[in-house]
PDB file of N, CA and C in Angstrom:
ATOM      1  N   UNK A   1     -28.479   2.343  -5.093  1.00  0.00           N
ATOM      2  CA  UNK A   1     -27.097   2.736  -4.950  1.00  0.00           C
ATOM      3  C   UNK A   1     -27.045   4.252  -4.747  1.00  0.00           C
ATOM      4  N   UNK A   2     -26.153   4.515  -3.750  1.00  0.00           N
ATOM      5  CA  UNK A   2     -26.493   5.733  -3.772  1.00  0.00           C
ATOM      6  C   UNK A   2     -24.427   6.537  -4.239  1.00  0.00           C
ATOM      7  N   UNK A   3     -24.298   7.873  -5.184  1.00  0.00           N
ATOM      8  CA  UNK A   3     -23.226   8.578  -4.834  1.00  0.00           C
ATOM      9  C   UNK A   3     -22.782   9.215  -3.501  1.00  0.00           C
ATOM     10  N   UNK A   4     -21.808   9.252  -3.453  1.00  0.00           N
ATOM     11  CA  UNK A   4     -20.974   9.406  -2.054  1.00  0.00           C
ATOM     12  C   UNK A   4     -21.262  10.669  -1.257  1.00  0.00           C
ATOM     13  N   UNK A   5     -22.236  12.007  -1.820  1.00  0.00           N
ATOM     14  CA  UNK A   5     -22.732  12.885  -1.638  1.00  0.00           C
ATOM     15  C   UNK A   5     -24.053  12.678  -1.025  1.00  0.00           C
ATOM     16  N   UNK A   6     -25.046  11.617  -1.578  1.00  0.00           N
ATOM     17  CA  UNK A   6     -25.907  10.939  -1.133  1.00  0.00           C
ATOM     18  C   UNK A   6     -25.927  10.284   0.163  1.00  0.00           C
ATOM     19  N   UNK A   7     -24.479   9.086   0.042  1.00  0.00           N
ATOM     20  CA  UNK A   7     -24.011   8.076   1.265  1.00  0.00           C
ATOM     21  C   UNK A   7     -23.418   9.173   2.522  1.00  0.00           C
ATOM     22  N   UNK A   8     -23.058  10.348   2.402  1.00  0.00           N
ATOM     23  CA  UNK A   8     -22.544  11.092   3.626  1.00  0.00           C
ATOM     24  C   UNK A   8     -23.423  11.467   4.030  1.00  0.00           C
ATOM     25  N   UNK A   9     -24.669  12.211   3.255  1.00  0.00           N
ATOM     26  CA  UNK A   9     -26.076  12.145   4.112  1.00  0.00           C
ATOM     27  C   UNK A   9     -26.729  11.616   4.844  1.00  0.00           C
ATOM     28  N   UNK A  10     -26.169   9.505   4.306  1.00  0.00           N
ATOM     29  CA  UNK A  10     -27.047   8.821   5.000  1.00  0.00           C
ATOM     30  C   UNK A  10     -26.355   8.439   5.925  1.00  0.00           C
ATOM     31  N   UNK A  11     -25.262   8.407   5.833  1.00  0.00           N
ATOM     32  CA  UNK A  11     -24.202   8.074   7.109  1.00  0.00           C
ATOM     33  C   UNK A  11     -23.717   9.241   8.222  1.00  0.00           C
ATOM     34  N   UNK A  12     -23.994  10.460   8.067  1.00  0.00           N
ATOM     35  CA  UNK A  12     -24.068  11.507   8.779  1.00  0.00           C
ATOM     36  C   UNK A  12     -22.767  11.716   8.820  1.00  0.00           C
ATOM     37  N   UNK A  13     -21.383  11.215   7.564  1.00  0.00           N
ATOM     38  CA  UNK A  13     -20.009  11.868   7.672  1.00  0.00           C
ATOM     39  C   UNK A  13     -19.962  13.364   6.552  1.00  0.00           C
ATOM     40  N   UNK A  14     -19.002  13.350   6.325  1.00  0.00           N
ATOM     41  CA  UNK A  14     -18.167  14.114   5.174  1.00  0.00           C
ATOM     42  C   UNK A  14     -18.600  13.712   3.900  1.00  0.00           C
ATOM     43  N   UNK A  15     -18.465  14.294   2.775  1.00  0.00           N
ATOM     44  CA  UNK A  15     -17.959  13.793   1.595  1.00  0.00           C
ATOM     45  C   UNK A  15     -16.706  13.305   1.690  1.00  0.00           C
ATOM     46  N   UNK A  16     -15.688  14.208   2.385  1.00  0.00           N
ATOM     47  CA  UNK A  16     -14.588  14.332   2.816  1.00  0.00           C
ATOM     48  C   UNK A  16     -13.807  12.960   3.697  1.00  0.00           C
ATOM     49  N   UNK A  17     -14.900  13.103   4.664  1.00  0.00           N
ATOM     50  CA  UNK A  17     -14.390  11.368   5.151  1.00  0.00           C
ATOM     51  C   UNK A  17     -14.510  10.097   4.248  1.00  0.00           C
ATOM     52  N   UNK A  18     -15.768  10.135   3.574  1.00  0.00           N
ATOM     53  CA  UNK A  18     -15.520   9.263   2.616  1.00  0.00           C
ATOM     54  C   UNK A  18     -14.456   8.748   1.618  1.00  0.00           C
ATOM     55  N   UNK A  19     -13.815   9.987   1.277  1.00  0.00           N
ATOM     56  CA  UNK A  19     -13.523  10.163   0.163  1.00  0.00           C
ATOM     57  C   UNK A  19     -11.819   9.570   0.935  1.00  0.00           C
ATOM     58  N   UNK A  20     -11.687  10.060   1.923  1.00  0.00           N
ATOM     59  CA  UNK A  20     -10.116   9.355   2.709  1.00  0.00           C
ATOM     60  C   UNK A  20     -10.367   8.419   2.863  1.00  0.00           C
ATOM     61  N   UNK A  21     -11.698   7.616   3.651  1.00  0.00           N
ATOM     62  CA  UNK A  21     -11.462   5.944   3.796  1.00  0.00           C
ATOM     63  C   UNK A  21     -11.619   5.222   2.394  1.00  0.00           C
ATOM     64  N   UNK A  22     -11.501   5.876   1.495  1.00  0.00           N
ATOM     65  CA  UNK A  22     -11.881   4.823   0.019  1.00  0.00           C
ATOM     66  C   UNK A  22      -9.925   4.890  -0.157  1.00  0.00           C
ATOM     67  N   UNK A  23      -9.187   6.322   0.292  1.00  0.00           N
ATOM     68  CA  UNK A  23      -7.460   5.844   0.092  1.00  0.00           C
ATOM     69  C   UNK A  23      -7.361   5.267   1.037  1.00  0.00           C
ATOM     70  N   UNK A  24      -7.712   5.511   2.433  1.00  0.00           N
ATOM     71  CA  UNK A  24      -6.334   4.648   3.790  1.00  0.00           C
ATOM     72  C   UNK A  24      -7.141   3.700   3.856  1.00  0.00           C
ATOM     73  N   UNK A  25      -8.342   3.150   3.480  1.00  0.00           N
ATOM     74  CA  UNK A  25      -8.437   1.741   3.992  1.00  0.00           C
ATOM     75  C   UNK A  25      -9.950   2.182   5.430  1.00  0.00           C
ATOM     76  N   UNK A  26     -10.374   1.020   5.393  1.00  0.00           N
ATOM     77  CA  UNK A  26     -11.574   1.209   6.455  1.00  0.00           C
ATOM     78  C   UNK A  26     -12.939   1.561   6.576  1.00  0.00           C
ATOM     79  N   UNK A  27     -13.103   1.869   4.897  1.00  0.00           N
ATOM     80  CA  UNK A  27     -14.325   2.843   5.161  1.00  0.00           C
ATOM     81  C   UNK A  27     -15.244   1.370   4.508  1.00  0.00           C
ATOM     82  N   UNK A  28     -16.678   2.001   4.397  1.00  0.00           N
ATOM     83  CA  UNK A  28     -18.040   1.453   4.068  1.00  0.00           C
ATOM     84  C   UNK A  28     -17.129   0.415   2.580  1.00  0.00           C
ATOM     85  N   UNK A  29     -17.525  -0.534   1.865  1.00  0.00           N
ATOM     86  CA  UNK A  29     -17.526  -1.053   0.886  1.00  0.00           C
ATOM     87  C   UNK A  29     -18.241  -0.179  -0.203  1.00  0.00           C
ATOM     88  N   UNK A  30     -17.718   0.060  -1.274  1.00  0.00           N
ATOM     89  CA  UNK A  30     -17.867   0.252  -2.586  1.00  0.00           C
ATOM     90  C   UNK A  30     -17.462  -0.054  -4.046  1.00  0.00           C
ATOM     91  N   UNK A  31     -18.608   0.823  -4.902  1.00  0.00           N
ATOM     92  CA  UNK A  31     -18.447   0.566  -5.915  1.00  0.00           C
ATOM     93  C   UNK A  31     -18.010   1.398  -6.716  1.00  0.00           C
ATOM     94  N   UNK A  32     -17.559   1.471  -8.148  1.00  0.00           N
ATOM     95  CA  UNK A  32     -16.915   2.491  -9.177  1.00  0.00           C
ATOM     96  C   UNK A  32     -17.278   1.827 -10.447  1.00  0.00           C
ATOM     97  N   UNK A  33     -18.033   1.520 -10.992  1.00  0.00           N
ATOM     98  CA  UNK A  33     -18.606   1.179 -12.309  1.00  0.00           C
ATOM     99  C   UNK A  33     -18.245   2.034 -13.306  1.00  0.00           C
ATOM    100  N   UNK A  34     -18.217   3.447 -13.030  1.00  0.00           N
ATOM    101  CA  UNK A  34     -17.816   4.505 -14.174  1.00  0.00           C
ATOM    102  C   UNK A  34     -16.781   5.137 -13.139  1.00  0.00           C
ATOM    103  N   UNK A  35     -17.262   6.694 -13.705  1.00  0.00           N
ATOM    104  CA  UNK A  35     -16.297   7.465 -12.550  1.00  0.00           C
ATOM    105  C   UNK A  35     -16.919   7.848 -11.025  1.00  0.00           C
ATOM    106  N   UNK A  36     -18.182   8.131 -11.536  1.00  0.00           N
ATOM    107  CA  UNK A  36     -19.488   7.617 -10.105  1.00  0.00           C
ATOM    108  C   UNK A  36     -18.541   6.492  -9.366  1.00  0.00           C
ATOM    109  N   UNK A  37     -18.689   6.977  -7.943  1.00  0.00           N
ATOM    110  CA  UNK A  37     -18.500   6.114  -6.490  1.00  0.00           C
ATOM    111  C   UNK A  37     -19.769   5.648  -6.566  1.00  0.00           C
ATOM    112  N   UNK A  38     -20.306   4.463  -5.740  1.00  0.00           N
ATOM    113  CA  UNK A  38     -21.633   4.293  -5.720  1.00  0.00           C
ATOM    114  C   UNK A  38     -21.565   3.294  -4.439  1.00  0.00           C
ATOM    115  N   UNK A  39     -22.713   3.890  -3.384  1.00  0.00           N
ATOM    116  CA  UNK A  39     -22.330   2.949  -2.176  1.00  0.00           C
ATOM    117  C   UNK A  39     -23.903   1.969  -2.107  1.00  0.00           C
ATOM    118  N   UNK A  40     -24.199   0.775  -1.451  1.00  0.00           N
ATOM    119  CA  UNK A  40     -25.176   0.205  -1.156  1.00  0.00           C
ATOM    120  C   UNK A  40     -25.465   0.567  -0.167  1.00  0.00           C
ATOM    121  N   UNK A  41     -26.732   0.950   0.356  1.00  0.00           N
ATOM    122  CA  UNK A  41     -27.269   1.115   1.581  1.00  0.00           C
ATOM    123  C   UNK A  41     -27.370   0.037   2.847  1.00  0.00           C
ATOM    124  N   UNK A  42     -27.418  -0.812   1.964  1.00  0.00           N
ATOM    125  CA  UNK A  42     -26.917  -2.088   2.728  1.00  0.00           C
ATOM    126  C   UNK A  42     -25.964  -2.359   3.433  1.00  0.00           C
ATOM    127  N   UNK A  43     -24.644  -1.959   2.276  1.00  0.00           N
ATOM    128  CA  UNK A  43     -23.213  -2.404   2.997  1.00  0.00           C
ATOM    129  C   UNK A  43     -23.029  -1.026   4.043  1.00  0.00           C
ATOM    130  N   UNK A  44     -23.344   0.340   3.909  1.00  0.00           N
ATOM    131  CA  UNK A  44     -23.388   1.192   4.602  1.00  0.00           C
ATOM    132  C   UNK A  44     -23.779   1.295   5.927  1.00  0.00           C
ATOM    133  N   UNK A  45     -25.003   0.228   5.921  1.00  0.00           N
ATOM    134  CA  UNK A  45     -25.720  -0.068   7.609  1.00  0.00           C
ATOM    135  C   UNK A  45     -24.944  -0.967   7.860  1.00  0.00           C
ATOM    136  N   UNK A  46     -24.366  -1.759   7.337  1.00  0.00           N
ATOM    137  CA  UNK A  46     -23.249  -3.030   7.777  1.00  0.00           C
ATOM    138  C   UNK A  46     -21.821  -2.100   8.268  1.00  0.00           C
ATOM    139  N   UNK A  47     -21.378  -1.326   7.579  1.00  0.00           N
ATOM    140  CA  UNK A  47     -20.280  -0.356   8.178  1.00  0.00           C
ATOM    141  C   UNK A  47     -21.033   0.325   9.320  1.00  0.00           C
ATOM    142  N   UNK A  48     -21.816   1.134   9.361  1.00  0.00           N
ATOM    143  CA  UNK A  48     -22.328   1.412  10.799  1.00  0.00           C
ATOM    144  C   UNK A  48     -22.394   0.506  11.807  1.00  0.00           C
ATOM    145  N   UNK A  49     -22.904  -0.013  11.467  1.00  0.00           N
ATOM    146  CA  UNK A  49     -23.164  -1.276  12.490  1.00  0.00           C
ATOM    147  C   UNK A  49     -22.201  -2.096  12.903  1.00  0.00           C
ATOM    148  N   UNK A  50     -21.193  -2.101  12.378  1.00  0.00           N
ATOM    149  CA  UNK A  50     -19.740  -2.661  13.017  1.00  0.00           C
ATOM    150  C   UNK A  50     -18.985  -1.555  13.641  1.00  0.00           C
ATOM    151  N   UNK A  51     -19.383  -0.246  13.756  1.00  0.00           N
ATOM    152  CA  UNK A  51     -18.305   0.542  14.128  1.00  0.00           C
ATOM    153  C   UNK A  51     -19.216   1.375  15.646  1.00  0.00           C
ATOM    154  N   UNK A  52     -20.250   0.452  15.817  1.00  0.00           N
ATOM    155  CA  UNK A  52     -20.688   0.866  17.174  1.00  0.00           C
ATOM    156  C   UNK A  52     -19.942   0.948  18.486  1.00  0.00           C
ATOM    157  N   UNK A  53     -20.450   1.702  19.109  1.00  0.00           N
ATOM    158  CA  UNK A  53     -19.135   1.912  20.194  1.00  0.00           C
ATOM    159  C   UNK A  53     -20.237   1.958  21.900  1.00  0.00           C
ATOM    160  N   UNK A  54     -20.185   1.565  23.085  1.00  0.00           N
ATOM    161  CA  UNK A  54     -20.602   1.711  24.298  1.00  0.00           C
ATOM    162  C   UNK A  54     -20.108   3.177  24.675  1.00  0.00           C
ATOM    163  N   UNK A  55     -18.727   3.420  24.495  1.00  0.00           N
ATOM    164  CA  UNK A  55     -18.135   4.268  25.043  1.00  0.00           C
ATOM    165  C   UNK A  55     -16.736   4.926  24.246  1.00  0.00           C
ATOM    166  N   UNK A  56     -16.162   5.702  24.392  1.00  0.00           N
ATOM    167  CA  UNK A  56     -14.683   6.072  23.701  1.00  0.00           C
ATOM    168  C   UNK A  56     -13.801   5.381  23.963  1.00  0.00           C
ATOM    169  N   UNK A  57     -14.016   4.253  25.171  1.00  0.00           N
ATOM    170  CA  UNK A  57     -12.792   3.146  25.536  1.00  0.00           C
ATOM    171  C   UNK A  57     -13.230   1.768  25.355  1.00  0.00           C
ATOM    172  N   UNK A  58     -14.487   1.815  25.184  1.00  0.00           N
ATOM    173  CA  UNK A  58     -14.748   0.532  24.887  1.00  0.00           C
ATOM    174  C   UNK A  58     -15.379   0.037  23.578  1.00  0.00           C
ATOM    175  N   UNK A  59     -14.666  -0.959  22.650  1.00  0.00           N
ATOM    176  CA  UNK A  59     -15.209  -1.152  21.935  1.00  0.00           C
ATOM    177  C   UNK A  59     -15.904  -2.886  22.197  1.00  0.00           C
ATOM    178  N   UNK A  60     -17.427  -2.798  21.088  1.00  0.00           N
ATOM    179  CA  UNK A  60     -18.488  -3.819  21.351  1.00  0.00           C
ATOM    180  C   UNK A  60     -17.556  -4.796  20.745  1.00  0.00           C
ATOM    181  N   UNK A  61     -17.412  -5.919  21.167  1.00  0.00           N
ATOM    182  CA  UNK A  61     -16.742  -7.073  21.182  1.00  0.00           C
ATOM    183  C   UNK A  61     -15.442  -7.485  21.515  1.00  0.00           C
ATOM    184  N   UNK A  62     -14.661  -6.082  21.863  1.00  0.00           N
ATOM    185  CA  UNK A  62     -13.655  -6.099  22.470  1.00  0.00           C
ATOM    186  C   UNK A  62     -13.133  -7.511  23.373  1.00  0.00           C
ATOM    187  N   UNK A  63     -12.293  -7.624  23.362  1.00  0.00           N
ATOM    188  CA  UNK A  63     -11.659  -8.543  24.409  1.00  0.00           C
ATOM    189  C   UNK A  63     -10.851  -7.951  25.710  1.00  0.00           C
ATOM    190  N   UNK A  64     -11.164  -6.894  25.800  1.00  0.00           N
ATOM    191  CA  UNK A  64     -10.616  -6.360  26.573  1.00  0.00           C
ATOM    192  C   UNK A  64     -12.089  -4.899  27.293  1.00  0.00           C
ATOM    193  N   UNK A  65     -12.049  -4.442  28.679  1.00  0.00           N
ATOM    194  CA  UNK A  65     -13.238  -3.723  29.019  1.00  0.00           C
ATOM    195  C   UNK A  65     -12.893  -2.145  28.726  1.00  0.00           C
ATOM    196  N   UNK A  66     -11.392  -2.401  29.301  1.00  0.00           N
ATOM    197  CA  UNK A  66     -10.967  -0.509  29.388  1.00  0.00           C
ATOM    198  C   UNK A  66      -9.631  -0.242  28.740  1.00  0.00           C
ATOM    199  N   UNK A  67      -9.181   0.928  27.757  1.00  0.00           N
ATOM    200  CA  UNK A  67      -7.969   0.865  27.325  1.00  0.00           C
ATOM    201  C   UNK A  67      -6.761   0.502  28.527  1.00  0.00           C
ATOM    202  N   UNK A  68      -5.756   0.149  27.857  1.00  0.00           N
ATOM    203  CA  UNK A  68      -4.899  -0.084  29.441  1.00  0.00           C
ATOM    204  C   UNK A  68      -4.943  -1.353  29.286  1.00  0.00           C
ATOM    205  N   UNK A  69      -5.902  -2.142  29.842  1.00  0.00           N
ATOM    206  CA  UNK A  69      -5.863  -3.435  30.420  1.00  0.00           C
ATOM    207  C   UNK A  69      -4.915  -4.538  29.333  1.00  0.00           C
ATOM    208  N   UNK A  70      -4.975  -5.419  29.355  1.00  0.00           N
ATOM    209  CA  UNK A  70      -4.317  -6.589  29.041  1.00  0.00           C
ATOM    210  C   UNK A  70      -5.434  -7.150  28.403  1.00  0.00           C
ATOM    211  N   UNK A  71      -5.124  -7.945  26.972  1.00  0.00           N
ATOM    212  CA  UNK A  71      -5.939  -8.921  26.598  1.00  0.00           C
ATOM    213  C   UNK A  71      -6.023 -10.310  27.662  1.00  0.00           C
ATOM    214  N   UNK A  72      -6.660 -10.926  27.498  1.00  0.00           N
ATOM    215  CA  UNK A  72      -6.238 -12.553  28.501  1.00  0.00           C
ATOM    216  C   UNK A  72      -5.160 -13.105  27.960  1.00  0.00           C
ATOM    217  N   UNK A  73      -4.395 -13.847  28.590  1.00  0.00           N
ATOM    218  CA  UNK A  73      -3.149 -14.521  28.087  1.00  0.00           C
ATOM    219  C   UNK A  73      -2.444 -13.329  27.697  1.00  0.00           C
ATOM    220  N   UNK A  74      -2.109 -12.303  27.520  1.00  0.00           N
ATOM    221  CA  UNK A  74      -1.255 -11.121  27.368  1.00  0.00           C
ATOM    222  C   UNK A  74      -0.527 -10.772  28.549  1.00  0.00           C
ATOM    223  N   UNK A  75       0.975 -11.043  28.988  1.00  0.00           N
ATOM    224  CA  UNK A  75       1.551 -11.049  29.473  1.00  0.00           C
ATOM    225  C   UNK A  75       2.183  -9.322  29.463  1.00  0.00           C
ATOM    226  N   UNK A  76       1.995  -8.646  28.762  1.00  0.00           N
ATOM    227  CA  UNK A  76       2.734  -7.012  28.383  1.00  0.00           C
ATOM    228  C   UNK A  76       2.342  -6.320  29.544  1.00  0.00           C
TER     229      UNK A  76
END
């Protein structure tokens, strides 16, 4: 387990970013057993690894290729 000082090292963010996706929502999964944050290295490569990107417009599994476009069946 590593503290969140540790996990920004291994994740190459902030303390700082961390410390906002644990309020708005989105970030890596964690833990708080005491007052220690404590992240798994595990769930950390699992947050990386879902937030891979091809490009700034495309995201990997997208249903859609380029911002703009239309989902299928999306009439907008």
């Amino acid at each position: 387990m590593l503290r969140t000082e540790a996990a920004a090292r291994y994740t190459g963010l902030s303390v700082s970013t961390l410390e906002k996706l644990r309020i708005a929502g989105g970030g890596p999964i964690y833990c708080q057993p005491t007052r220690a944050v404590l992240y798994d290295p595990d769930d950390l490569d699992r947050w990386l690894a879902s937030h891979r990107r091809s490009s700034t417009s495309v995201r990997i599994g997208a249903s859609h290729d380029r911002v703009g476009e239309n989902k299928e069946g999306d009439d907008a």
